[in-house]
N, C-alpha and C. Protein backbone atom coordinates (compact mmCIF):
# COMPACT_ATOMS: atom_id res chain seq x y z
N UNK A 1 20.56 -79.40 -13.83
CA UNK A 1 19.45 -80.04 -13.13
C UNK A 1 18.19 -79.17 -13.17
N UNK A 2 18.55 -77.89 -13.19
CA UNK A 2 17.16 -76.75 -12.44
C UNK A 2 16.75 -76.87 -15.04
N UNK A 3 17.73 -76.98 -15.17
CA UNK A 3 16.79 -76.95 -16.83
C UNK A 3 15.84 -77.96 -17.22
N UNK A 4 16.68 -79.85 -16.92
CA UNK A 4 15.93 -80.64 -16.68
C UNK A 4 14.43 -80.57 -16.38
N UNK A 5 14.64 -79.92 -15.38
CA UNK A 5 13.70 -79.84 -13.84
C UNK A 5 12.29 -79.25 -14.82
N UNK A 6 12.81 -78.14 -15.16
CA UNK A 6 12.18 -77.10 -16.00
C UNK A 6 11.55 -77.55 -17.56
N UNK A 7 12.00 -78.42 -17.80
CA UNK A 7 11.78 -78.95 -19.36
C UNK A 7 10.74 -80.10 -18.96
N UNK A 8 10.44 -80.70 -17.74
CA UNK A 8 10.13 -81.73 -17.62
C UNK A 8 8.13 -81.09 -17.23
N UNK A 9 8.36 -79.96 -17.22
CA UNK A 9 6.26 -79.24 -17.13
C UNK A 9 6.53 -79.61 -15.42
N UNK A 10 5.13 -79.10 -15.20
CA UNK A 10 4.48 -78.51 -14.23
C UNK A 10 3.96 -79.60 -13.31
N UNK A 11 3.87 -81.04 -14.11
CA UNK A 11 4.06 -82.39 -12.88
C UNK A 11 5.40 -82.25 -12.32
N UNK A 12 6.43 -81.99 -12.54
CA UNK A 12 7.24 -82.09 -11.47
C UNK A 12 7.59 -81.52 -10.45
N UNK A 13 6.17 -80.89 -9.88
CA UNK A 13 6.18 -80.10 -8.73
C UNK A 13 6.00 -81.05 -8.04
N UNK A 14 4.79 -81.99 -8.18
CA UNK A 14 4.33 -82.83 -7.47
C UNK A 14 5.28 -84.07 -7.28
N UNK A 15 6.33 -84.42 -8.31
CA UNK A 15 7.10 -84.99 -8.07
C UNK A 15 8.14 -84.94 -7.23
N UNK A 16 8.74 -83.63 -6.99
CA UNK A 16 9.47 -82.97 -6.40
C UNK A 16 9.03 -83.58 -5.23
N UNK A 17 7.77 -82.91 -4.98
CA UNK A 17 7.16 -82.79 -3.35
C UNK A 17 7.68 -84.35 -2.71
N UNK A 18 6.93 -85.49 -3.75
CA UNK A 18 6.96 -86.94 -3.37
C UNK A 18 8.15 -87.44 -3.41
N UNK A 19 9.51 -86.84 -4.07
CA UNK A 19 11.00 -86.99 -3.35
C UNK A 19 10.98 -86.70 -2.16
N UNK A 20 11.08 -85.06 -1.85
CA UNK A 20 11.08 -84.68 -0.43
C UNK A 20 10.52 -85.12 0.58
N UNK A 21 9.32 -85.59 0.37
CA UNK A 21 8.52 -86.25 1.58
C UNK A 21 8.90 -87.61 1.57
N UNK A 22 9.44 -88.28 0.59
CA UNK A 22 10.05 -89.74 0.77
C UNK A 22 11.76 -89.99 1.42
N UNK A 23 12.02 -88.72 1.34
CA UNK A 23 13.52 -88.74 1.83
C UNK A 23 13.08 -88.07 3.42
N UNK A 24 12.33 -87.19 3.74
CA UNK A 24 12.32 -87.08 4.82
C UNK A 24 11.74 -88.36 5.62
N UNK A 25 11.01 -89.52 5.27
CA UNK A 25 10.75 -90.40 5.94
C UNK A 25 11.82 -91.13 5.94
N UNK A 26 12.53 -91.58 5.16
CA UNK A 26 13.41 -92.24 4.99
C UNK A 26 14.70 -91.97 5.93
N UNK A 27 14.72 -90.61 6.27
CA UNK A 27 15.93 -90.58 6.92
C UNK A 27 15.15 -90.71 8.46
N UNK A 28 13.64 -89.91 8.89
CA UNK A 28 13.18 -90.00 10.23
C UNK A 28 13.17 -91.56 10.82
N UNK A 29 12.70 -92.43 9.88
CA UNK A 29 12.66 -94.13 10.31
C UNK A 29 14.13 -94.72 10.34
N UNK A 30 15.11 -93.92 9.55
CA UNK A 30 16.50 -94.97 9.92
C UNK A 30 17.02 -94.58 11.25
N UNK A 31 16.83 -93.04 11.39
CA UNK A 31 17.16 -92.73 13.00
C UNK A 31 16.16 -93.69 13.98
N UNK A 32 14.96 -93.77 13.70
CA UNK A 32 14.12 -94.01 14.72
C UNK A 32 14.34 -95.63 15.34
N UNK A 33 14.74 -96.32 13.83
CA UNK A 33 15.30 -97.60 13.55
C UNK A 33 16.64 -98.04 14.60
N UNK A 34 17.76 -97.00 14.42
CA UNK A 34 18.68 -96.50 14.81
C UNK A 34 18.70 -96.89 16.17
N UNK A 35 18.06 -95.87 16.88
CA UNK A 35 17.54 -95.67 18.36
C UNK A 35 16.88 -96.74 18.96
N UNK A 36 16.17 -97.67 18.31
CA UNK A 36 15.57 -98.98 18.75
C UNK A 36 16.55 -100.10 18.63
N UNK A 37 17.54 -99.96 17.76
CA UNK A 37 18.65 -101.00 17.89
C UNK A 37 18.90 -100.74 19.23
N UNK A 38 19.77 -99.86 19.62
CA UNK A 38 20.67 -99.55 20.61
C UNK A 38 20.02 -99.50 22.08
N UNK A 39 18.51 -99.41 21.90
CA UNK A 39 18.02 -100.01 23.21
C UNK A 39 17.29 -101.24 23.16
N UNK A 40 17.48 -101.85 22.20
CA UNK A 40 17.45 -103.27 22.49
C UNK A 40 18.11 -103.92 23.46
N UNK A 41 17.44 -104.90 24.55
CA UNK A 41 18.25 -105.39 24.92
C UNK A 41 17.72 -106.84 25.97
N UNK A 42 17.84 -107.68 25.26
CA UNK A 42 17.30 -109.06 25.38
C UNK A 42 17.65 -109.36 26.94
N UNK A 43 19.07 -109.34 27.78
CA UNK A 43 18.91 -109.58 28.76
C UNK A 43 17.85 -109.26 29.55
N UNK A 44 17.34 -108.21 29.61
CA UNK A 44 16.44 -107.38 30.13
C UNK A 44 15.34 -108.02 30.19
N UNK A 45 15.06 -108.31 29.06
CA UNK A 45 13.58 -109.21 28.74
C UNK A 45 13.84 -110.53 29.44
N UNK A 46 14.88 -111.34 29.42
CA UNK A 46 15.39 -112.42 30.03
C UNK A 46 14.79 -112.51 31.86
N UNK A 47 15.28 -111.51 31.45
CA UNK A 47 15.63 -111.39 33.29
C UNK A 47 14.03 -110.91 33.69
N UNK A 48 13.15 -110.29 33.05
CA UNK A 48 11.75 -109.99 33.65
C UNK A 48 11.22 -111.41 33.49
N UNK A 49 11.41 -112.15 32.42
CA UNK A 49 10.86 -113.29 32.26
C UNK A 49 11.28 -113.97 33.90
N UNK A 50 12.28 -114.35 33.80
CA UNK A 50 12.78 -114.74 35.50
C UNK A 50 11.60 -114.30 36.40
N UNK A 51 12.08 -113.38 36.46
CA UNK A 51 11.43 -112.23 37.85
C UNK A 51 10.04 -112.58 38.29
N UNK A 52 9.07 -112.65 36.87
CA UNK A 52 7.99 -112.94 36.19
C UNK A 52 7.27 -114.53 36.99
N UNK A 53 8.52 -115.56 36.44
CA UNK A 53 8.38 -116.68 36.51
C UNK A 53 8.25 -117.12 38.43
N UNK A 54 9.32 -116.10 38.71
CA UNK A 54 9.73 -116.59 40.66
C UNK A 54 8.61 -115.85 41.29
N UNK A 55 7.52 -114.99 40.48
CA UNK A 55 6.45 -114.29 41.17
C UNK A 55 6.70 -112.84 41.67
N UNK A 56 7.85 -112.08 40.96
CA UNK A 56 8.73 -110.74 41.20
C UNK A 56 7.67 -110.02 40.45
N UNK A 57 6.04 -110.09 39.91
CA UNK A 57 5.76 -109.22 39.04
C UNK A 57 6.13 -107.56 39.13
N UNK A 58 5.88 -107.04 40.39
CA UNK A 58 6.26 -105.75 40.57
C UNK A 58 7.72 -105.91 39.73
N UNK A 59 8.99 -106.25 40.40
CA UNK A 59 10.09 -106.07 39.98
C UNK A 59 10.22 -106.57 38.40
N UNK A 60 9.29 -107.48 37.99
CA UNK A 60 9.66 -107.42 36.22
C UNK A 60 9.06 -106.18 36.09
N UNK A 61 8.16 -105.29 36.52
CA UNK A 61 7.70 -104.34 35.64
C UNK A 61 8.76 -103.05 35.99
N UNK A 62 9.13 -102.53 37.33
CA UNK A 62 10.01 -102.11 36.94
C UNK A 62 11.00 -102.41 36.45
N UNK A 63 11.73 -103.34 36.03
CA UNK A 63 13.28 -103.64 35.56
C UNK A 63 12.89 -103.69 33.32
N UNK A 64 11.81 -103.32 33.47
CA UNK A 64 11.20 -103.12 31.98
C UNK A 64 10.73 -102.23 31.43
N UNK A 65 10.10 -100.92 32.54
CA UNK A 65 9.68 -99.75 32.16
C UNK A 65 10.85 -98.76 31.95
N UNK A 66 10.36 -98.50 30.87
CA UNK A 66 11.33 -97.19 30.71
C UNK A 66 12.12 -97.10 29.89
N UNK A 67 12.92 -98.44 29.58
CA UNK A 67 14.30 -98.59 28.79
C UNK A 67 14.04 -98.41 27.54
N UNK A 68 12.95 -98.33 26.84
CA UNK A 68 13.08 -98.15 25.33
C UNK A 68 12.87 -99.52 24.81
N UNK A 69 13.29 -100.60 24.55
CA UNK A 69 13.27 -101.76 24.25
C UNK A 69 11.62 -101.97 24.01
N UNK A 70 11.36 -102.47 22.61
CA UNK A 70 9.58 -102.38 22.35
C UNK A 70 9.45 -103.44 22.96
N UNK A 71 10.03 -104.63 23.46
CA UNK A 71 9.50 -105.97 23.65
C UNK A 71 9.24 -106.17 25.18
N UNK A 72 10.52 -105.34 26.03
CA UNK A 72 10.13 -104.67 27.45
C UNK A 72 8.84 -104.14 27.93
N UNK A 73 9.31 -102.59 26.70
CA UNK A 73 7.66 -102.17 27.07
C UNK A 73 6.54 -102.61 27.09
N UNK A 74 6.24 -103.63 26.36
CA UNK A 74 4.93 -104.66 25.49
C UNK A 74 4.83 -105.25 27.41
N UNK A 75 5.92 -106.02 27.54
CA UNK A 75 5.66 -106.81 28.66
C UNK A 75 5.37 -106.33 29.92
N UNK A 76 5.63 -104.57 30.34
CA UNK A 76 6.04 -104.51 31.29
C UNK A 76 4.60 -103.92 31.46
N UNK A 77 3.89 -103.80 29.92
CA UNK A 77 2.78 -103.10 30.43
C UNK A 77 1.75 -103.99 30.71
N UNK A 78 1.69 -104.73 30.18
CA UNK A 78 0.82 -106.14 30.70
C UNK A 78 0.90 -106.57 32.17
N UNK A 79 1.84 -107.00 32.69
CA UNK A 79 2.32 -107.02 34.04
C UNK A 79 1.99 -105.84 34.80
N UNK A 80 2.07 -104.48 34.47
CA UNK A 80 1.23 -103.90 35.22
C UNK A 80 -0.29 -103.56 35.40
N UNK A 81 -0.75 -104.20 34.21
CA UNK A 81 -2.14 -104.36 34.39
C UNK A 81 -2.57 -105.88 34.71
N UNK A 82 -1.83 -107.02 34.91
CA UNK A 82 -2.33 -107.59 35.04
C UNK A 82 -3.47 -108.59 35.56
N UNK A 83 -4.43 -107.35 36.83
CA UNK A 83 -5.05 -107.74 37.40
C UNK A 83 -6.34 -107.88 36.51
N UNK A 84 -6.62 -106.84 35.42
CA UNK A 84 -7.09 -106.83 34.17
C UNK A 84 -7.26 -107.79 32.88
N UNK A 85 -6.18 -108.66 32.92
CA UNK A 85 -6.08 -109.41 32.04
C UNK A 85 -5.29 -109.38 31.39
N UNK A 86 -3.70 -109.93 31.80
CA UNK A 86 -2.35 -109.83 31.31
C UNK A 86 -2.47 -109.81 29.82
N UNK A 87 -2.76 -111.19 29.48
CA UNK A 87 -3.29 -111.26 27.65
C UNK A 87 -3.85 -109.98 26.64
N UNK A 88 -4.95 -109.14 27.23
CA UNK A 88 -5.32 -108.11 26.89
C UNK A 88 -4.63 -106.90 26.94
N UNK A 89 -3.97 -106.92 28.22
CA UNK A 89 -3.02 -105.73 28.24
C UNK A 89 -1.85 -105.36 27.33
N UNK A 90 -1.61 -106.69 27.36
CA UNK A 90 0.27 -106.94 26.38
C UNK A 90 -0.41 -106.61 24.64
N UNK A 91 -1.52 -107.09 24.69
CA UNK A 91 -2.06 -107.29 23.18
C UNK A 91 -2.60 -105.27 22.74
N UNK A 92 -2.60 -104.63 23.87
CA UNK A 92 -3.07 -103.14 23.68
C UNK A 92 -2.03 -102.81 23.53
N UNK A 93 -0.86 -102.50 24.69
CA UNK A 93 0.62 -102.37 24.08
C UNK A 93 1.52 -102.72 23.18
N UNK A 94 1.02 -103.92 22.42
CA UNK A 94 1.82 -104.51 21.68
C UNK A 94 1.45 -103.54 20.26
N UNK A 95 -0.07 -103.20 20.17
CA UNK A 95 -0.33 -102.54 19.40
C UNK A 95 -0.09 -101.27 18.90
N UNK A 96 0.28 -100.65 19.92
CA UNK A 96 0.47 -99.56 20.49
C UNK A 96 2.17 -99.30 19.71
N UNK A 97 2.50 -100.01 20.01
CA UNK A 97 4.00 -100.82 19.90
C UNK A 97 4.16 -100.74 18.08
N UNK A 98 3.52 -101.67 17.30
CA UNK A 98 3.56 -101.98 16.31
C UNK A 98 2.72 -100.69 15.49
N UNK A 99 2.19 -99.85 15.78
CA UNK A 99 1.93 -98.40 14.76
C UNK A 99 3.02 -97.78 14.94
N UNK A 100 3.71 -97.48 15.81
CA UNK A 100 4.86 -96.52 15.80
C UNK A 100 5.78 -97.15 15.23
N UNK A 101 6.01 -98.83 14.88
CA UNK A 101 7.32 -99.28 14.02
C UNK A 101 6.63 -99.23 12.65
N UNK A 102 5.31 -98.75 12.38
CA UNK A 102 4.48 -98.80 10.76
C UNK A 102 4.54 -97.35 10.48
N UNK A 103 4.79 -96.50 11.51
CA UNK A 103 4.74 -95.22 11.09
C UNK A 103 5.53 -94.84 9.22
N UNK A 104 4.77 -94.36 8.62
CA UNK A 104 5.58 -93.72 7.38
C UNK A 104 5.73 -94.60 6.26
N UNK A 105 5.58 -96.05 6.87
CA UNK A 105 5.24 -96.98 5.82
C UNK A 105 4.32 -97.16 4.75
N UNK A 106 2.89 -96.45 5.18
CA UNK A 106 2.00 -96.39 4.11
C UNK A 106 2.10 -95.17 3.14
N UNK A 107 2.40 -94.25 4.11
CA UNK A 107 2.93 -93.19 3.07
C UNK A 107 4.34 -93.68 1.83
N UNK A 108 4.99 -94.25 2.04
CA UNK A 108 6.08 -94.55 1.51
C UNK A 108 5.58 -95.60 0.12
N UNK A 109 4.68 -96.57 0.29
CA UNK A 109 4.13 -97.85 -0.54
C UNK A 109 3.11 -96.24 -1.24
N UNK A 110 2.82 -95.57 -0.33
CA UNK A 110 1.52 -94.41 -1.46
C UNK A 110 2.95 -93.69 -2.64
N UNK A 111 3.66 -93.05 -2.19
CA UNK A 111 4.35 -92.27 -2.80
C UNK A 111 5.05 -93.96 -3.88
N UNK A 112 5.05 -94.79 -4.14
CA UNK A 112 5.63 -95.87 -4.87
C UNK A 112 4.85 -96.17 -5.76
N UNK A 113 3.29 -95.97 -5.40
CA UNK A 113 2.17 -95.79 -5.94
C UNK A 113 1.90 -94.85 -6.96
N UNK A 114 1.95 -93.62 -6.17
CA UNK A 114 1.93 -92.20 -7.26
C UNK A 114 2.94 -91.94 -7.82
N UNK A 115 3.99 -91.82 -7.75
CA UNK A 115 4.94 -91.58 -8.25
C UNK A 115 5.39 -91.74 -9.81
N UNK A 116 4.91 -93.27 -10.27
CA UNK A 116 4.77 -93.40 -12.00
C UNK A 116 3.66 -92.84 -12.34
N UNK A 117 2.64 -92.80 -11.30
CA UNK A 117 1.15 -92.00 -12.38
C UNK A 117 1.40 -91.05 -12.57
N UNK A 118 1.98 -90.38 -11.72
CA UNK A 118 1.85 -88.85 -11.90
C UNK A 118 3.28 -88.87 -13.47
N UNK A 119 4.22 -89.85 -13.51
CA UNK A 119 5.18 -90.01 -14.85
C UNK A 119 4.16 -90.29 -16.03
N UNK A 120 3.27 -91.03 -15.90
CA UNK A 120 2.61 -91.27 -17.01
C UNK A 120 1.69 -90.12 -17.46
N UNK A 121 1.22 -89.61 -16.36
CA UNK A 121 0.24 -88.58 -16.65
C UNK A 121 1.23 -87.42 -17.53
N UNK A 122 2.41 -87.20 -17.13
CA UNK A 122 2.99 -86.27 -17.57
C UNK A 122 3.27 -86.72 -19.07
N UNK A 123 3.89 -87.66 -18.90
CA UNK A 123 3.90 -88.40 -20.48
C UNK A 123 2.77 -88.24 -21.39
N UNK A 124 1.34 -88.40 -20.75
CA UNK A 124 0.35 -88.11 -22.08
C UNK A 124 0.13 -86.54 -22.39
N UNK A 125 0.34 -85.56 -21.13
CA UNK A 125 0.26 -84.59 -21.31
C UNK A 125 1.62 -83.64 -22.51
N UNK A 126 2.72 -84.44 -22.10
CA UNK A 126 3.67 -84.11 -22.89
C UNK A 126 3.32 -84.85 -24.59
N UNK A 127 2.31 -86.26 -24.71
CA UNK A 127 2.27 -86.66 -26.27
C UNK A 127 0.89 -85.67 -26.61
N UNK A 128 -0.01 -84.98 -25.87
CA UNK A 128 -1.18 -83.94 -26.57
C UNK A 128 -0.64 -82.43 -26.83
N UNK A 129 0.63 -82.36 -26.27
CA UNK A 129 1.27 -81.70 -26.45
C UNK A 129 2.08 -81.32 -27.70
N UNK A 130 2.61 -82.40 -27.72
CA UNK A 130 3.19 -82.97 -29.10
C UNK A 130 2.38 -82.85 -30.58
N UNK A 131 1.38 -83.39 -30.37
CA UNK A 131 0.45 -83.60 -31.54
C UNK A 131 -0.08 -82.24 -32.07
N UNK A 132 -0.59 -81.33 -30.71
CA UNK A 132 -0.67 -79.95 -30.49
C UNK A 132 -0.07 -79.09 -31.80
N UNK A 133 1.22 -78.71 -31.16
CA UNK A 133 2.56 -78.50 -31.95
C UNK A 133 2.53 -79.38 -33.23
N UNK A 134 2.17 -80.01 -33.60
CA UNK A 134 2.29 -80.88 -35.15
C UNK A 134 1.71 -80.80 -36.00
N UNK A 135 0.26 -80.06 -35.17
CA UNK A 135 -0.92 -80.23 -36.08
C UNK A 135 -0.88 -78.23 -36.30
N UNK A 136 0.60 -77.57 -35.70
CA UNK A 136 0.04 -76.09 -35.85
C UNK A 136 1.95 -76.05 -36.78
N UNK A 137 2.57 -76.95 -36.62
CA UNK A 137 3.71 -76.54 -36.95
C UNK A 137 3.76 -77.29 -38.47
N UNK A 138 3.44 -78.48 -38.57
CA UNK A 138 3.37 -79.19 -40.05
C UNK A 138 4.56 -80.17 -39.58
N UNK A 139 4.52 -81.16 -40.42
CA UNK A 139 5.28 -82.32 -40.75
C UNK A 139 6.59 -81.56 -40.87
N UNK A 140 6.87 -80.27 -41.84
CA UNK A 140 7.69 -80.10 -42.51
C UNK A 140 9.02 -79.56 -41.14
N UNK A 141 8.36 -79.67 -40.15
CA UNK A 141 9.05 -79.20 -38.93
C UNK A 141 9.17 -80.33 -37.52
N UNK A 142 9.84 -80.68 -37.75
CA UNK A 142 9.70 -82.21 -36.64
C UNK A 142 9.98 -81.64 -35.05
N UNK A 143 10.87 -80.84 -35.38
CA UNK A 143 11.48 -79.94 -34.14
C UNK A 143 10.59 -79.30 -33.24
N UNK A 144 9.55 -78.88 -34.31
CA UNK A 144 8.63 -78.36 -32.85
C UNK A 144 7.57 -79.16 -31.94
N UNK A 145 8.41 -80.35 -32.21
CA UNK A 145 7.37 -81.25 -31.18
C UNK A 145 8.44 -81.70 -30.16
N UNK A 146 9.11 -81.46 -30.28
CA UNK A 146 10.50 -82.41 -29.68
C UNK A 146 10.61 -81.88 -28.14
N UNK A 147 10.03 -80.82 -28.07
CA UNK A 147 9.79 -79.75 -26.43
C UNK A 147 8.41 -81.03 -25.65
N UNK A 148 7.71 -81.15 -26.62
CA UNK A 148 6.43 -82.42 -25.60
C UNK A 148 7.40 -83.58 -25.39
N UNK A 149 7.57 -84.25 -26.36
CA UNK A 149 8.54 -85.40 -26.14
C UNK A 149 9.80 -85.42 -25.02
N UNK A 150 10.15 -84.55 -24.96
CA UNK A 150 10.87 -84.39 -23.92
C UNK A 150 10.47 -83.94 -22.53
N UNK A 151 9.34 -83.57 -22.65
CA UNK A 151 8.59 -83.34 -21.34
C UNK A 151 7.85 -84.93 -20.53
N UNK A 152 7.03 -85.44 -21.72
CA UNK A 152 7.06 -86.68 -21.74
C UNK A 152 7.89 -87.84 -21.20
N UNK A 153 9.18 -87.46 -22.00
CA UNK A 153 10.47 -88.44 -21.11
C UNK A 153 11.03 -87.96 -19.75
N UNK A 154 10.89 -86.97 -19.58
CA UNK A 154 11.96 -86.65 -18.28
C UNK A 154 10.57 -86.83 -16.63
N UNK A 155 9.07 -86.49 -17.22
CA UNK A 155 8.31 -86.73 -16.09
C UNK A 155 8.37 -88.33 -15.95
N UNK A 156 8.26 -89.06 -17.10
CA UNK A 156 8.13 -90.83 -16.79
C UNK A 156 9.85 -91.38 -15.72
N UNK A 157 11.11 -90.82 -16.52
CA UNK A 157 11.99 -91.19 -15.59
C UNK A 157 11.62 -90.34 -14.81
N UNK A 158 11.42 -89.81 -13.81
CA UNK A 158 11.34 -88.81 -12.47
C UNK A 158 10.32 -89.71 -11.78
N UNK A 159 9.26 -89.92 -12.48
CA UNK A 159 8.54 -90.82 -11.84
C UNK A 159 8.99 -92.25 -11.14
N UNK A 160 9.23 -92.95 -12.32
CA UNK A 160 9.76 -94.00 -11.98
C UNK A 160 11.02 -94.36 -11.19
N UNK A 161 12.48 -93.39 -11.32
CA UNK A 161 13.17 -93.06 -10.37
C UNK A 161 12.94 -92.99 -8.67
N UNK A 162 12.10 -91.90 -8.59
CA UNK A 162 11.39 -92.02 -7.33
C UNK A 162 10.99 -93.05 -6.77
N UNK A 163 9.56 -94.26 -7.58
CA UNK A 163 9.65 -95.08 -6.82
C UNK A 163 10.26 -96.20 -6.55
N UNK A 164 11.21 -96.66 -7.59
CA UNK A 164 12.87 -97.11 -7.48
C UNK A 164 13.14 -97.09 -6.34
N UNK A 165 13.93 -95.86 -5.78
CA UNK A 165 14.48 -95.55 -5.30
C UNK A 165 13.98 -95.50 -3.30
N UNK A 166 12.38 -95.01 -3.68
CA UNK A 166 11.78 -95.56 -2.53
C UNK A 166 11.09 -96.89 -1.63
N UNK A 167 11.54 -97.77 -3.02
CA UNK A 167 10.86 -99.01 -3.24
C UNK A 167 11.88 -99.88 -1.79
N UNK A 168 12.94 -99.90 -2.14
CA UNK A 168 14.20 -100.00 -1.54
C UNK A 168 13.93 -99.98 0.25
N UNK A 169 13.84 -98.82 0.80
CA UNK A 169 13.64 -98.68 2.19
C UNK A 169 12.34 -98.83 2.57
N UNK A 170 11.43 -98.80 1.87
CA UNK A 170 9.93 -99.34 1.84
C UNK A 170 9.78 -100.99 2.16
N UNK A 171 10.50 -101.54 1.85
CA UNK A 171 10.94 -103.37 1.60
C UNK A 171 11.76 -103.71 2.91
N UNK A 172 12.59 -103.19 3.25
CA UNK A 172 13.54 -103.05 4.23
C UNK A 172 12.13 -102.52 5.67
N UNK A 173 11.67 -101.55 5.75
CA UNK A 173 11.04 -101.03 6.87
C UNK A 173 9.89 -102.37 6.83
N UNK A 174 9.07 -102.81 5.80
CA UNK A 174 8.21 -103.81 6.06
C UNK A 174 9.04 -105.04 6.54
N UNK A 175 9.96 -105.20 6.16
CA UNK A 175 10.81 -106.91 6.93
C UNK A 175 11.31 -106.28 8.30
N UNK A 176 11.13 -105.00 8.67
CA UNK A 176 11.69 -104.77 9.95
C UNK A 176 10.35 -104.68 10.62
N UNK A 177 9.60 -104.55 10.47
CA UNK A 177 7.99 -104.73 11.24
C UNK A 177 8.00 -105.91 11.46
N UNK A 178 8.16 -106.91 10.57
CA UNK A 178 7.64 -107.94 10.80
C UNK A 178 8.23 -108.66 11.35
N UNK A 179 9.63 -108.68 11.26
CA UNK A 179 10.83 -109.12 12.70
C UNK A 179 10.22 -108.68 13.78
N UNK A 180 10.26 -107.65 13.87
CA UNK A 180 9.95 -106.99 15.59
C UNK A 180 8.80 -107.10 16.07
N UNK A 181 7.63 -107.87 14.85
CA UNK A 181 6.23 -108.21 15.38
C UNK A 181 6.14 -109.64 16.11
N UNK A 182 7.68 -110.38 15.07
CA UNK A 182 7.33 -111.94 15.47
C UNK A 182 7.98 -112.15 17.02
N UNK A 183 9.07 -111.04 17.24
CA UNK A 183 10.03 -110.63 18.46
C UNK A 183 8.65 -110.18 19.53
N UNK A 184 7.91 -109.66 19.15
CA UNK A 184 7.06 -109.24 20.23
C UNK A 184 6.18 -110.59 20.83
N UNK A 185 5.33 -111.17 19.64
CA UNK A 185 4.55 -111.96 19.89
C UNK A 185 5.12 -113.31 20.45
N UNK A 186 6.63 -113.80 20.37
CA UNK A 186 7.45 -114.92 20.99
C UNK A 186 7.26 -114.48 22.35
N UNK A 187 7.84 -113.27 22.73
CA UNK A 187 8.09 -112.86 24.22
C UNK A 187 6.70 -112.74 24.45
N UNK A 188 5.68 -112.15 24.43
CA UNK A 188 4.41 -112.14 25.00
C UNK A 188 4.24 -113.70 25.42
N UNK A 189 4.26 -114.74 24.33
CA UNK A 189 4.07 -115.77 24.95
C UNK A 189 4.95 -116.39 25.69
N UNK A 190 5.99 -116.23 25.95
CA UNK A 190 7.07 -116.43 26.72
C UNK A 190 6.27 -116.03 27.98
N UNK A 191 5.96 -114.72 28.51
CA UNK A 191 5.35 -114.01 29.19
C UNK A 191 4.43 -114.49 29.95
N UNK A 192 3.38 -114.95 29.37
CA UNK A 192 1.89 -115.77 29.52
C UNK A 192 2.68 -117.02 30.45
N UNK A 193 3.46 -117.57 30.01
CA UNK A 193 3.81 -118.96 30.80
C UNK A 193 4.85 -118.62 32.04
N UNK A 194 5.32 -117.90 31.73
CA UNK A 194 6.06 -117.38 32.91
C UNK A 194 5.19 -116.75 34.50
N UNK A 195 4.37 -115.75 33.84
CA UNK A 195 2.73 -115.38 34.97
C UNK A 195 2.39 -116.48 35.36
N UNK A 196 1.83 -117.49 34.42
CA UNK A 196 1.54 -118.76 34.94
C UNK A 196 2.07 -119.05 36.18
N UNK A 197 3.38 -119.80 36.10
CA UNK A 197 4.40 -120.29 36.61
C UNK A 197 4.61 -119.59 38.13
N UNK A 198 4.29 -117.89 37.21
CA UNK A 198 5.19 -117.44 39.01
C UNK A 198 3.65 -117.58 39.73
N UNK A 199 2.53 -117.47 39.33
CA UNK A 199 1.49 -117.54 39.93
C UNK A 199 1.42 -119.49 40.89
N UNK A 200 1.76 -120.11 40.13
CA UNK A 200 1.52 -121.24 40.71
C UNK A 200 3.03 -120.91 41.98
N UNK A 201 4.04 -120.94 41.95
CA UNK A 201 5.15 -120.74 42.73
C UNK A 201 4.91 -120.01 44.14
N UNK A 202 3.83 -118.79 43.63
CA UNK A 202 3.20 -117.97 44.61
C UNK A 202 2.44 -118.74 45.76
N UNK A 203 1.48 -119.82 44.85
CA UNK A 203 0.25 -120.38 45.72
C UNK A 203 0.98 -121.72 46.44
N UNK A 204 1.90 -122.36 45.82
CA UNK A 204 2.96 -123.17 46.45
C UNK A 204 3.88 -122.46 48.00
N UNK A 205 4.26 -121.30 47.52
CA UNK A 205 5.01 -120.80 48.86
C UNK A 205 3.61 -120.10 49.77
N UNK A 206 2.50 -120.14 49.83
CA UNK A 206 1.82 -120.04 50.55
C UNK A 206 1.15 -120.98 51.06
């Protein structure tokens, strides 16, 4: 591997780097991913909606703060501002909400990005290379070009490998945003009609 590595020139530092930094995202978002499964938890949201609806706003916001659950938090922070403008509040949190599930994503689509240029770049550097060597070694020697050409081939697969390979959890993290965006924006409006509701319930029992 370390000869490969070595035969392939002096772009595959930078390649290197854009593995490492694509595997360290890759593994920080499946934990982080991870950790947001397991505090998911819809009753919760259920039950503030209730709370919400019978005019409990205090008690939906605590029975929502805290737990981890992004769709909780979204709601619980609205409800506590709601003297402000529930709509506005949920829509700051929600935001708030939705950068931390985008975290590492643009980096990830960049490194998918760079990753063949920097293969191609190596590739032309490895064919001036080549020609280099051809035009000092002669025809009569084919061999001494065969060191560019191979520098050439091993930066284009390295390149392209990489973003292969990052392409994958890059695709996966964008369909998980966008689940948990459409999960947010259902319950917000869930939310909105429920305030409603407990607000009218309120002016009824008074």
């Amino acid at each position: 591997m370390y000869e490969v590595f070595s035969r392939g020139g002096p772009l595959m530092w930078p390649l290197l780097l854009c593995s490492v930094v694509s595997l360290a995202i890759v593994i920080e978002r499946a934990l982080f991913w991870w950790r947001l499964g397991r505090n998911r938890d819809d009753g919760v949201v259920e039950d503030m909606l209730q709370r919400a609806e019978q005019g409990d706003f205090e008690g939906a916001v605590r029975r929502g703060a805290g737990i981890g659950d992004v769709v909780a938090e979204v709601l619980a922070a609205g409800l506590a501002h709601r003297d402000h403008g529930l709509t506005e509040a949920m829509q700051v949190a929600a935001e708030d909400q939705v950068a931390r599930l985008k975290r590492g994503v643009r980096v990830l689509d960049t490194i998918i990005t760079l990753a063949p240029l920097l293969g191609i770049l190596g590739t032309v550097l490895g064919i001036i290379q080549s020609f280099d060597m051809l035009g000092q070694a002669g025809i009569d020697d084919p061999r001494a070009v065969t060191g560019g050409i191979a520098q050439a081939l091993i930066t284009t697969a390295a390149g392209l490998s990489i973003a292969i390979i990052t392409l994958i959890p890059h695709n996966y993290l964008v369909h998980a945003v966008e689940r948990a965006v459409v999960r947010i924006e259902s319950m917000a409006t869930s939310m909105e009609v429920a305030y409603r509701r407990g607000l009218e319930n309120g002016d009824e029992a008074a």
